[in-house]
Protein backbone atom coordinates (compact mmCIF):
# COMPACT_ATOMS: atom_id res chain seq x y z
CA UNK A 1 115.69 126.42 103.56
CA UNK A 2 119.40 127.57 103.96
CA UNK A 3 119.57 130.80 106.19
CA UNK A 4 122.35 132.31 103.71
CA UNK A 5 120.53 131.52 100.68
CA UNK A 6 117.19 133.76 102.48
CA UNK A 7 119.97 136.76 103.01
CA UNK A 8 121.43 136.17 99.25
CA UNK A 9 117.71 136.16 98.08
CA UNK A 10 116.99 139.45 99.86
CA UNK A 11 119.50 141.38 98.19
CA UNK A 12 118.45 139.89 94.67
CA UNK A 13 114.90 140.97 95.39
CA UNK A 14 116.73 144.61 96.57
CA UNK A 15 118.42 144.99 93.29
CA UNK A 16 116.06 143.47 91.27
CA UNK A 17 119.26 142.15 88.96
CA UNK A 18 121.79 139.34 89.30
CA UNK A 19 124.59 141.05 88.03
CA UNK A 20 124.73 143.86 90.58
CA UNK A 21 123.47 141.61 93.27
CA UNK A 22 126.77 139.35 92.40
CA UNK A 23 128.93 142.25 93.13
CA UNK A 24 127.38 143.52 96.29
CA UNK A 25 127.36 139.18 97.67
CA UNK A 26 131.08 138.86 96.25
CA UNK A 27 129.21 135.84 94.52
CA UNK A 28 128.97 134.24 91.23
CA UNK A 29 126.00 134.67 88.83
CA UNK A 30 125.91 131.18 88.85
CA UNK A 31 125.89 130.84 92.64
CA UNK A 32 122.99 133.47 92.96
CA UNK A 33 120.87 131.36 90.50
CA UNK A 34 121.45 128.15 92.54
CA UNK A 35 120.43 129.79 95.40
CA UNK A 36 117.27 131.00 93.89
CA UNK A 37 116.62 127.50 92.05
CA UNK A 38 117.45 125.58 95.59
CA UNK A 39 114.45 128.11 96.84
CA UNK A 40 112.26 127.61 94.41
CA UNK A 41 112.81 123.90 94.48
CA UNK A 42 111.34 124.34 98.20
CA UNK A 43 108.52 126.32 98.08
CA UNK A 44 107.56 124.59 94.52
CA UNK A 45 106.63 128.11 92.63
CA UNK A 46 108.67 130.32 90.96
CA UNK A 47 110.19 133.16 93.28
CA UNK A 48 111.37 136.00 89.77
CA UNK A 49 110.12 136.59 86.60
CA UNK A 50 112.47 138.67 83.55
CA UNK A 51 111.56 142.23 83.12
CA UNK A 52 113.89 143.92 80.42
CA UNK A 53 117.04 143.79 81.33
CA UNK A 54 116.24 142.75 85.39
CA UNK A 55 113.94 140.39 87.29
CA UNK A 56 111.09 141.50 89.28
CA UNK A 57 109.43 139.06 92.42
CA UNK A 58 106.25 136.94 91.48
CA UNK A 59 103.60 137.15 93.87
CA UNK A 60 105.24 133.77 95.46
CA UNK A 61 108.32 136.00 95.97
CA UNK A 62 107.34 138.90 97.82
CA UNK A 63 105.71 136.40 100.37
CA UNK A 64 109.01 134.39 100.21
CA UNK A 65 110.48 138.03 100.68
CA UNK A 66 108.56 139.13 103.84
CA UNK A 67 109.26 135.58 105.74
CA UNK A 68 112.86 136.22 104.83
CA UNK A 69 112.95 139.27 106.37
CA UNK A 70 111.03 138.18 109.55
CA UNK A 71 113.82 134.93 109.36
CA UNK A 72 116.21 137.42 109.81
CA UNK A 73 115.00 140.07 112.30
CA UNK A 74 114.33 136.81 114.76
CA UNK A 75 117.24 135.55 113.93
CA UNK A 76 119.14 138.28 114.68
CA UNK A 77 117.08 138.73 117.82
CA UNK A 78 118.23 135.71 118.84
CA UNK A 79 121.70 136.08 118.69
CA UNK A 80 121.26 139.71 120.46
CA UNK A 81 119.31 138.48 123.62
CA UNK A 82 121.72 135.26 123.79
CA UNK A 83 124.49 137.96 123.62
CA UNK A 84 123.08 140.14 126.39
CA UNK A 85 121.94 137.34 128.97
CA UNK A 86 124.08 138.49 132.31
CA UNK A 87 125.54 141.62 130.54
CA UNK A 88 122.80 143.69 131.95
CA UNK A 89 123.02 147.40 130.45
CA UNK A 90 125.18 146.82 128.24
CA UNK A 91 125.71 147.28 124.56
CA UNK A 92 124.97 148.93 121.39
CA UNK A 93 121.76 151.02 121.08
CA UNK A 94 120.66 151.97 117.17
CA UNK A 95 118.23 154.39 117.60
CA UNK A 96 116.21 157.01 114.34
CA UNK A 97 115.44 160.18 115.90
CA UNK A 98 113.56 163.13 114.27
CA UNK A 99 115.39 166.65 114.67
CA UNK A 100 113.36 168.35 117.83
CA UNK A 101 113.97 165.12 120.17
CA UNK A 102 117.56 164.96 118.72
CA UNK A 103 117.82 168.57 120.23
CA UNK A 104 115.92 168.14 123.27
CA UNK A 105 114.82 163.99 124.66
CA UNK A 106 117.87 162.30 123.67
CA UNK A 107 120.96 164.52 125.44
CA UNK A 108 119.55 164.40 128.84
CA UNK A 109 118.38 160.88 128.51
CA UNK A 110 121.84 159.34 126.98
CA UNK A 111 123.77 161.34 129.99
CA UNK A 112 121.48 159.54 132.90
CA UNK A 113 121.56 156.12 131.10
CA UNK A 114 125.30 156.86 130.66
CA UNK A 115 125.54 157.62 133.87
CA UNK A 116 123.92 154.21 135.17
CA UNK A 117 126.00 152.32 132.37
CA UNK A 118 129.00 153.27 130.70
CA UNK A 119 129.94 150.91 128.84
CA UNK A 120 126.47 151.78 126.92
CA UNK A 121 127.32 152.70 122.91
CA UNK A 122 124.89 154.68 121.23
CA UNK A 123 124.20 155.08 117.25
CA UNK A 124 121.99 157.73 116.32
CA UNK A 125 120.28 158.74 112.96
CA UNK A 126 118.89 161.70 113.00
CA UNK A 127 116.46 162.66 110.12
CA UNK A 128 112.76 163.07 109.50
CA UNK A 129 110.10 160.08 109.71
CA UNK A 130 109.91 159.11 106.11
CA UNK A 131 114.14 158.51 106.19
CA UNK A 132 113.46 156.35 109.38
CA UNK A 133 110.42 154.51 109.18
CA UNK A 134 112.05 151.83 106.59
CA UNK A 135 115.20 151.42 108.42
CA UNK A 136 112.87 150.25 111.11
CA UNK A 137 111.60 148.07 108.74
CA UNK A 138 114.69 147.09 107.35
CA UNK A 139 115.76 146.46 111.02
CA UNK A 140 119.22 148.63 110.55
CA UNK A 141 117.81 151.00 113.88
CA UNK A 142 116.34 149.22 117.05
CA UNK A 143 114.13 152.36 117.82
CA UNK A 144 112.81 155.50 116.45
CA UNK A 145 111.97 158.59 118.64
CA UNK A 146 109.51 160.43 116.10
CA UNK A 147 106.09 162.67 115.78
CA UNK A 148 103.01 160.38 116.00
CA UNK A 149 101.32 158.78 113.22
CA UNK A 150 99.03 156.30 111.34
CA UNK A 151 100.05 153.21 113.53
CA UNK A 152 102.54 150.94 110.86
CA UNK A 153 101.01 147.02 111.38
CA UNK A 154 104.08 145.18 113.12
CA UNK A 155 105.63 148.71 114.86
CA UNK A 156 104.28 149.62 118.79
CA UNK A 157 104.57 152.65 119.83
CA UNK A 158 104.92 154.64 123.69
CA UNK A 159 104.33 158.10 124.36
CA UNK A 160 106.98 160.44 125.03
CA UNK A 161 105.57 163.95 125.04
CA UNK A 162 103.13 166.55 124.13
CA UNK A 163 104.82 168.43 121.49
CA UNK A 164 103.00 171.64 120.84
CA UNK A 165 103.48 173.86 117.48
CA UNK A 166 103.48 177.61 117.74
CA UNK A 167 103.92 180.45 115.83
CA UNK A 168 107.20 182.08 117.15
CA UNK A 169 108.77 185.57 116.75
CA UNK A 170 112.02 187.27 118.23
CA UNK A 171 111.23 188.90 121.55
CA UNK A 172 111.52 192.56 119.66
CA UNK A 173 109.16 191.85 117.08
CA UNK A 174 106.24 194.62 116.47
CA UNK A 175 103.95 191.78 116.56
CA UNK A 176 104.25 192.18 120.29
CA UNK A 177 102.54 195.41 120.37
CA UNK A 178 99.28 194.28 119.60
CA UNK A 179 97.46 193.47 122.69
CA UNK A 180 95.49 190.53 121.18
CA UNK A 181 97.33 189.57 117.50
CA UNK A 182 94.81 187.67 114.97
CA UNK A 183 95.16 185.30 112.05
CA UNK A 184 94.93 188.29 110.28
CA UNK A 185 97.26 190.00 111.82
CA UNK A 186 100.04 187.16 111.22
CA UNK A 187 98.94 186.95 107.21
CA UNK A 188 100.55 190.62 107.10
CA UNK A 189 104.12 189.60 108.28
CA UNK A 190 106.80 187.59 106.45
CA UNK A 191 107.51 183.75 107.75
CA UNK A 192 110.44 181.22 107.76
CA UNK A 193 109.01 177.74 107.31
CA UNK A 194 109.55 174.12 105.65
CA UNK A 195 108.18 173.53 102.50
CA UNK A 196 105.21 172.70 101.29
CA UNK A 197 104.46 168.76 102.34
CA UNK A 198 106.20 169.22 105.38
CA UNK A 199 103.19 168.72 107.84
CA UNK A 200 103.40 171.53 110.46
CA UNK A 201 103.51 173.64 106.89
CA UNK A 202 100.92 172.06 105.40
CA UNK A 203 98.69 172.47 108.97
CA UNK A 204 99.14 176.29 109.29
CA UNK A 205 98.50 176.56 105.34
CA UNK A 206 94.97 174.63 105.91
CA UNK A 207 94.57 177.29 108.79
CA UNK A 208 94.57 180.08 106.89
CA UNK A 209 93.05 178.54 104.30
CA UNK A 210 90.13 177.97 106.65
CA UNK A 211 89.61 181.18 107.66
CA UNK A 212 89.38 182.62 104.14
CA UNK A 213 92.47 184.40 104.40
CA UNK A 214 96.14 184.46 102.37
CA UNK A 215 98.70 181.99 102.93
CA UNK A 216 102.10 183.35 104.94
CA UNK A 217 104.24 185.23 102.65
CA UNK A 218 107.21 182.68 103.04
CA UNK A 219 110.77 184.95 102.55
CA UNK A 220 112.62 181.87 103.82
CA UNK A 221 111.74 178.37 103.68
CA UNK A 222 114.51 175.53 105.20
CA UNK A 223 114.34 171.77 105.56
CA UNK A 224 117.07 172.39 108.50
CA UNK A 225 114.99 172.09 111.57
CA UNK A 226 117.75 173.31 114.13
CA UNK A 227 118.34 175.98 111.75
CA UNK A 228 114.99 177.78 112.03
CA UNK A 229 115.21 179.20 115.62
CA UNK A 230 118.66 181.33 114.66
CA UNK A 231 116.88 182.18 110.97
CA UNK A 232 113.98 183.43 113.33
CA UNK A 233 116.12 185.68 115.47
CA UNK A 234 118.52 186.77 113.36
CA UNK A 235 115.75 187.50 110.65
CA UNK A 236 112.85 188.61 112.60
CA UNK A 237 110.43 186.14 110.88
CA UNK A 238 107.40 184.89 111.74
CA UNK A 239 107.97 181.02 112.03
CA UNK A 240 105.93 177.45 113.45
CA UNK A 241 108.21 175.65 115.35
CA UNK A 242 107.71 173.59 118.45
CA UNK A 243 107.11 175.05 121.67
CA UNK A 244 110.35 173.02 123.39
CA UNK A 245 112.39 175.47 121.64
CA UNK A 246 110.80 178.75 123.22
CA UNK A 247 112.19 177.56 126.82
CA UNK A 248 114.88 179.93 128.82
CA UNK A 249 118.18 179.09 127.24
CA UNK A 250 117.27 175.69 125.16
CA UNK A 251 117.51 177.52 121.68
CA UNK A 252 120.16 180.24 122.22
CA UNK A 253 117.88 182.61 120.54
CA UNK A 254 115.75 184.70 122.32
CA UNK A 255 112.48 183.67 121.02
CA UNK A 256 108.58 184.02 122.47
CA UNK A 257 105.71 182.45 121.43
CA UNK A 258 102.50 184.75 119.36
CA UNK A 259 99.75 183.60 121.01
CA UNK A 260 96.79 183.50 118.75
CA UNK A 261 93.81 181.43 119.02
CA UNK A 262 93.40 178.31 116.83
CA UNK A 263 96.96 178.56 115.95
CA UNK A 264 98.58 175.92 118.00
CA UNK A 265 99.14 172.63 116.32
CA UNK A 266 99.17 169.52 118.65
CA UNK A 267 101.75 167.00 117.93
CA UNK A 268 102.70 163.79 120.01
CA UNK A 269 106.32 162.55 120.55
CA UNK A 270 106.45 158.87 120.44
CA UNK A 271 109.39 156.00 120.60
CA UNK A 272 108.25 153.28 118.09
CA UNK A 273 109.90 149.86 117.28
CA UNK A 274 109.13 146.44 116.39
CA UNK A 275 106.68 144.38 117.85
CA UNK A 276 108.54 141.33 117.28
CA UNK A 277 112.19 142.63 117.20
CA UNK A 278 114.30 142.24 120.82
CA UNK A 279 114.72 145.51 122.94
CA UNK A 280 117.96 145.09 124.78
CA UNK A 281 118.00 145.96 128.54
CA UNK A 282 119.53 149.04 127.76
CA UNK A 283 117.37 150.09 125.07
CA UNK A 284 114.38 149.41 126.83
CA UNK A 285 115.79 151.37 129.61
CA UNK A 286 116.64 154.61 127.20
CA UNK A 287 113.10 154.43 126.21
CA UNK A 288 111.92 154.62 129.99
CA UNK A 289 114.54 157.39 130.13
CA UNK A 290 113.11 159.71 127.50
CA UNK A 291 109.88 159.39 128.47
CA UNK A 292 110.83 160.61 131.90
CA UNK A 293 112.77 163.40 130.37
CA UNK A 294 109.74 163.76 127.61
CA UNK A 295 107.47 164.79 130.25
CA UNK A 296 109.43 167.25 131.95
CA UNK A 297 110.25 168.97 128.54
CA UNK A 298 106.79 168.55 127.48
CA UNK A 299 105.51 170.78 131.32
């Protein structure tokens, strides 16, 4: 099999139609069907079948489809490592990281591996796990620095730090007064959270629900992550956020944590990639970096 004609049929099985996969190749219909003929022809079964006014993959063509992508990944591996023999650190780093390690792992760790090389290039993504588990897949990012999970077959993953969630309020909130604040107690305040689906939302939802008693009374709710500690302060909301932001000066908002039993969510930090995709030098050092600098944030 021709290594171009596995990355044309990739993008035809992407599209799911010739005519838009001609315009992305800068191909001819014609070409893309020779191609996929000149595949069949090799594996002897039929790799598309019609489906309105598209083409969907047989059963022989998503396992055509996954070796195709695996092709690539090692062959692009290949060239990388080749590349990188006597460079040392060196090189580009492609790296999916959730919000929270955005704000707090990656900064410290970039400036010390930085410091050691650099000529190191970084390209971050930040978003939440669902945006960067399939480029991991896909292979467009070489890492991901995320919250832990149901273990992906093909992805390893290394432990970064303990990532507590905690209910938060500004340091003038009335809620300090109590000696001892309940669950109860919280279920009679106002909250900023994420929506519904996000999981530390959906974890302090079950909570009350657990205990029998009303959901928070969300005034606010934001998908921005960095945004919540300002909402919190300049709001005076209730919120769940993690406990890295309640340090001396890392938030800019003068937050403390409402310590109420049952109420703390545990959460993992982890750096995943590929099992079979090549970690550069560099970006296997970055990922001994922000474990170092995982542990001290997570003290």
């Amino acid at each position: 099999m021709d290594l171009r004609d596995l990355q044309y049929f990739e993008v035809i099985a992407e599209l799911e139609h010739m005519g838009r996969a001609s315009e992305r190749l800068h191909r001819t219909q014609p070409a893309l069907t020779s191609c996929v003929k000149r595949l069949e022809e090799a594996c002897g079964a039929a790799l598309f079948e019609r489906t309105g006014r598209g083409i969907r993959l047989t059963a022989a063509g998503k396992a055509l489809l996954k070796w195709a992508q695996r092709t690539r990944f090692d062959v692009e591996s290949a060239r990388r490592e080749i590349g990188d023999i006597g460079r040392g650190l060196a090189g580009n780093i492609r790296i999916g990281i959730v919000p929270t390690a955005a704000q707090f792992l990656l900064p410290p760790a970039a400036r010390e591996l930085m410091g050691e090389a650099p000529g190191i290039t970084l390209r971050t993504t930040v978003a939440l796990g669902d945006i960067l588990t399939p480029l991991l897949r896909a292979g467009e990012i070489d890492l991901m620095v995320g919250t832990e999970g149901t273990q992906e077959p093909g992805f390893t993953s290394k432990l970064l730090a303990e990532d507590p969630i905690v209910v938060a309020a500004t340091s003038s909130h009335e809620i300090f007064k109590k000696a001892r604040p309940t669950l109860r107690d919280l279920a009679g305040y106002r909250w900023v959270l994420q929506p519904p689906g996000a999981p530390t939302r959906d974890w302090l939802d079950q909570t009350f629900d657990r205990s029998h008693l009303p959901r928070p009374q969300v005034q606010v709710e934001s998908t921005m992550l960095l945004m919540l500690p300002s909402l919190i302060d300049e709001t005076g909301l209730l919120s769940f956020i993690s406990r890295l932001h309640l340090q001396e000066g890392r938030s800019g908002a003068a937050l403390r944590e409402v310590k109420v039993r049952g109420v703390t969510m545990r959460r993992r930090m982890v750096v995943t990639y590929r099992e079979s995709g090549y970690l550069s030098p560099a970006a296997q050092r970055l990922v001994v970096l922000l474990a170092k600098h995982g542990r001290f944030r997570s003290r």
